[in-house]
N, C-alpha and C. Protein backbone atom coordinates (compact mmCIF):
# COMPACT_ATOMS: atom_id res chain seq x y z
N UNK A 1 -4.37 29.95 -4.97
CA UNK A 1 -4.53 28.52 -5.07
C UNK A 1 -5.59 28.08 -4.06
N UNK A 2 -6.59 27.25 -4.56
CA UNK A 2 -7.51 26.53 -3.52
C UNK A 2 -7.24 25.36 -3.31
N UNK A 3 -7.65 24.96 -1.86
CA UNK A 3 -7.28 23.50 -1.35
C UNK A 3 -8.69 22.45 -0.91
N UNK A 4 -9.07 23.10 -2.14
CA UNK A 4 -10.21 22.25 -2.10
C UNK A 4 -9.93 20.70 -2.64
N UNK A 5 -10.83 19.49 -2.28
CA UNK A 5 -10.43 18.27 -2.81
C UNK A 5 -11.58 17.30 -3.06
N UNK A 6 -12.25 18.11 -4.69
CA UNK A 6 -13.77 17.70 -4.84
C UNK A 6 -13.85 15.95 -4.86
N UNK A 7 -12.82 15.17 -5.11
CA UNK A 7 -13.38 13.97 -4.98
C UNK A 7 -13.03 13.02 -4.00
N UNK A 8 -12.36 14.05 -3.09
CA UNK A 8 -12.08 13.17 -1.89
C UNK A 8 -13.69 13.60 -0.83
N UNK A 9 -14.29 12.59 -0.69
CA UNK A 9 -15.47 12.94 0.07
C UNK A 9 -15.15 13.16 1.82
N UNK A 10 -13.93 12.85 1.83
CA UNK A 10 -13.79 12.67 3.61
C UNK A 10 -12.84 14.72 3.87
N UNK A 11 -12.99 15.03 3.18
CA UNK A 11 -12.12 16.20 2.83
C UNK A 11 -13.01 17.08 3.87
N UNK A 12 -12.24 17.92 4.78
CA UNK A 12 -12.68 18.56 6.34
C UNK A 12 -13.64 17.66 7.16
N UNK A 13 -13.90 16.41 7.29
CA UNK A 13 -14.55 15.52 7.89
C UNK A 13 -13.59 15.46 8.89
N UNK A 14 -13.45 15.22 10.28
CA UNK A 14 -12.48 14.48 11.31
C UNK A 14 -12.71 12.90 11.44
N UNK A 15 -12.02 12.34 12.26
CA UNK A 15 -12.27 10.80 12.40
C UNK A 15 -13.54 11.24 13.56
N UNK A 16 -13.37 11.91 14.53
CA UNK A 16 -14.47 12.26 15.65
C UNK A 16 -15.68 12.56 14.72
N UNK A 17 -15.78 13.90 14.15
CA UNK A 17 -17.33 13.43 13.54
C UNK A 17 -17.52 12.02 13.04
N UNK A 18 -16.86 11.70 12.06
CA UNK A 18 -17.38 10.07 11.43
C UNK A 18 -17.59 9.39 12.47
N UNK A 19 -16.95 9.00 13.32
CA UNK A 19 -16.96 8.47 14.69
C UNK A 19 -18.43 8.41 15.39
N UNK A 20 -18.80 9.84 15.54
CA UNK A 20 -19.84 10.34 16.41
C UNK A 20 -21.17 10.37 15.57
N UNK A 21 -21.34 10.74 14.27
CA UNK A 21 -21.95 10.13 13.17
C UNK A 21 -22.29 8.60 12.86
N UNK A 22 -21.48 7.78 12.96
CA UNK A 22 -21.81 6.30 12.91
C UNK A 22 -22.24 5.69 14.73
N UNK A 23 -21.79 6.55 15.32
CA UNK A 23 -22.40 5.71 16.43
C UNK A 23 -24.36 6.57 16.96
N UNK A 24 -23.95 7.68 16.11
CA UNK A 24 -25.58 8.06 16.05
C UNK A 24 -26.45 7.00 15.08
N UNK A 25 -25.65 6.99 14.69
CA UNK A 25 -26.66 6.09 13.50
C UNK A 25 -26.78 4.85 12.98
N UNK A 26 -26.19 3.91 13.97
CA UNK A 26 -26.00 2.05 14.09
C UNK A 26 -25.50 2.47 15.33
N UNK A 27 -25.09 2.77 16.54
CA UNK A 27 -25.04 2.68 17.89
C UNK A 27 -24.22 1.66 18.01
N UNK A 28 -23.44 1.79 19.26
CA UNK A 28 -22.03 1.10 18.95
C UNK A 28 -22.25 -0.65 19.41
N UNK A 29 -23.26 -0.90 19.85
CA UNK A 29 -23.66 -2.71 19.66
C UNK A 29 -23.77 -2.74 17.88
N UNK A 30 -24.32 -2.24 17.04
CA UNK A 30 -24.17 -2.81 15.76
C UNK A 30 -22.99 -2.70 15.24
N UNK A 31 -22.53 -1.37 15.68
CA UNK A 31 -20.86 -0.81 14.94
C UNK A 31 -20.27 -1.63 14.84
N UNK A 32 -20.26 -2.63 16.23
CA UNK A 32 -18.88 -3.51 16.75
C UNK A 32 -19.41 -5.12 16.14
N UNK A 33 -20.82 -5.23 15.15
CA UNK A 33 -20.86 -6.33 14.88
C UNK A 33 -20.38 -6.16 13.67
N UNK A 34 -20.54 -4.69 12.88
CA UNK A 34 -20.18 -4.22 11.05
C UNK A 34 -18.64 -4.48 11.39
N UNK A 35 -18.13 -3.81 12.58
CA UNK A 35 -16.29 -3.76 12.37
C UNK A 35 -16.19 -4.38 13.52
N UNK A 36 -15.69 -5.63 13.57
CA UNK A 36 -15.35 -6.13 15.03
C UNK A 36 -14.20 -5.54 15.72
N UNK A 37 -13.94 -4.58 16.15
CA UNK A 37 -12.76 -4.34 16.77
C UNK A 37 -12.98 -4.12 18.40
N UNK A 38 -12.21 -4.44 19.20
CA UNK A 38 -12.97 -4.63 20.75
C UNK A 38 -13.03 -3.07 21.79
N UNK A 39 -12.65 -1.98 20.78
CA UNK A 39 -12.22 -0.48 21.29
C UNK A 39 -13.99 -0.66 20.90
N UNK A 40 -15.31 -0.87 20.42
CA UNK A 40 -16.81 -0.80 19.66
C UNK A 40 -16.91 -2.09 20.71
N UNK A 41 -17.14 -2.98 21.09
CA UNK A 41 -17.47 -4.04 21.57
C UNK A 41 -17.43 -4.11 23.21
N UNK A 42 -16.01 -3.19 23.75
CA UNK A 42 -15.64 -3.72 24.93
C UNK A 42 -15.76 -2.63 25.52
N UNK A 43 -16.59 -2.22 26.56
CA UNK A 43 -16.69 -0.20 27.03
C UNK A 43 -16.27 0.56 26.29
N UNK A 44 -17.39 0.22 25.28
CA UNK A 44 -17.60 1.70 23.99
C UNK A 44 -17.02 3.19 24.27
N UNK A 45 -16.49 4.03 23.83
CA UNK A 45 -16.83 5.32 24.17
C UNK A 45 -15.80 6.09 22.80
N UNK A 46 -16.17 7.17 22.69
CA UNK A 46 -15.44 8.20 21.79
C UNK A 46 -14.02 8.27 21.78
N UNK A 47 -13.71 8.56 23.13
CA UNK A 47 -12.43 8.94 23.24
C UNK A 47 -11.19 7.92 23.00
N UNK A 48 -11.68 6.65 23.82
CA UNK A 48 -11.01 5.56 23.78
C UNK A 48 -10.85 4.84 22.25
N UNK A 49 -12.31 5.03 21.81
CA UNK A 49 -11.92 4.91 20.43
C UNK A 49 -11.07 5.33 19.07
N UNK A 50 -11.24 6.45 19.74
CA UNK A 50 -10.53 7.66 18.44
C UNK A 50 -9.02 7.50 18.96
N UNK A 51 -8.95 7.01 19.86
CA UNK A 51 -7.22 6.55 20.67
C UNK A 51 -6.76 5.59 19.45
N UNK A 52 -7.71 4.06 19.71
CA UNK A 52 -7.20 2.86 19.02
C UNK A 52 -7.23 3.82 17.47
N UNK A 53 -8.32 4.34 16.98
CA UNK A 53 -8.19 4.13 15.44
C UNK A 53 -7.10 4.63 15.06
N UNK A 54 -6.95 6.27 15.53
CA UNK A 54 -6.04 6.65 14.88
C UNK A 54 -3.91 6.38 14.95
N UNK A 55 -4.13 4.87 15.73
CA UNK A 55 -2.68 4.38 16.03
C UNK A 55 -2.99 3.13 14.84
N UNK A 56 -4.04 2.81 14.48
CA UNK A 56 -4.82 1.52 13.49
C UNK A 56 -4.97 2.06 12.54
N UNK A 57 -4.21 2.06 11.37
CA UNK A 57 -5.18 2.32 10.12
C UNK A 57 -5.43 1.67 9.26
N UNK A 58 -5.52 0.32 9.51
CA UNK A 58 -6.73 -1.00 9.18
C UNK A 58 -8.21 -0.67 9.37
N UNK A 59 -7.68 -0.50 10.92
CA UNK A 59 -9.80 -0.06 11.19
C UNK A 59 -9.54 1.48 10.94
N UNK A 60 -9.10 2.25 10.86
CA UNK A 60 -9.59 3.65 10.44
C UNK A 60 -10.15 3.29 8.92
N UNK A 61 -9.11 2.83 8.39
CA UNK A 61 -9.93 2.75 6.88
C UNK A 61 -11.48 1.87 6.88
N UNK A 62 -11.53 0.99 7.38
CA UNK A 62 -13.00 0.20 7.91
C UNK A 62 -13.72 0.89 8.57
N UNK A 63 -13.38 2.22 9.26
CA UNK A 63 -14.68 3.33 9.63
C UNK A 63 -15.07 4.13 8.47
N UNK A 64 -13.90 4.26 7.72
CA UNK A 64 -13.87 5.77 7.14
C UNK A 64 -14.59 4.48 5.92
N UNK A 65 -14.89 3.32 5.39
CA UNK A 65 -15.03 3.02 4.82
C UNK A 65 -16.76 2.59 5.20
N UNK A 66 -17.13 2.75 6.05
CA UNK A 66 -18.54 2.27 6.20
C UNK A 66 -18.99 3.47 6.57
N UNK A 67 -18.95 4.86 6.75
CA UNK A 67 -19.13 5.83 6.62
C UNK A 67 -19.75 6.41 5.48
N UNK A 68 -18.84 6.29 4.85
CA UNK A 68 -18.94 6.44 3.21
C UNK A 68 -20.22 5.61 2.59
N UNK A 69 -20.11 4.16 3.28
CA UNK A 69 -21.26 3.44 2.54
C UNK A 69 -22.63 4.55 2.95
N UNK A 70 -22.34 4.70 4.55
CA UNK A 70 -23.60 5.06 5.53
C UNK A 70 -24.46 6.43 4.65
N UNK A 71 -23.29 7.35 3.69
CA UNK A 71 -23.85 8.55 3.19
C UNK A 71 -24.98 7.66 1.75
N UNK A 72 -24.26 7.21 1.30
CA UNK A 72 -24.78 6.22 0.29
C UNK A 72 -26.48 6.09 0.63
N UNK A 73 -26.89 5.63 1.74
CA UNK A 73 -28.21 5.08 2.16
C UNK A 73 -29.05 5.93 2.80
């Protein structure tokens, strides 16, 4: 049996890459204007972030959801 999951696009992605991926690529002053949440706004950083999201999964889905747009473009 394979555990592959062709139409889930986030499938072996972590929240840390997406994370570290969107802040390469809108830097976390724009991040925190796309998703206002104050973990992007208020002394940015990885760790602290990936704290709030993954206890949030309002804004996890609002990362994992502008992510997705971000492959799009």
């Amino acid at each position: 049996m394979t555990d592959t999951q062709p139409n889930n696009m986030l499938h072996g992605v972590t929240l840390e890459m997406i994370l570290t991926r969107l802040v390469e690529h809108y830097g976390w002053e724009e991040l925190g204007r796309s998703i206002n949440i104050k973990c992007f706004n208020h002394e940015p950083g990885i760790k602290s972030s990936l704290k709030f999201l993954r206890k949030t999964p309002w804004a996890r889905a609002k990362v994992e959801a502008l992510y997705l747009r971000s492959l799009g473009s």
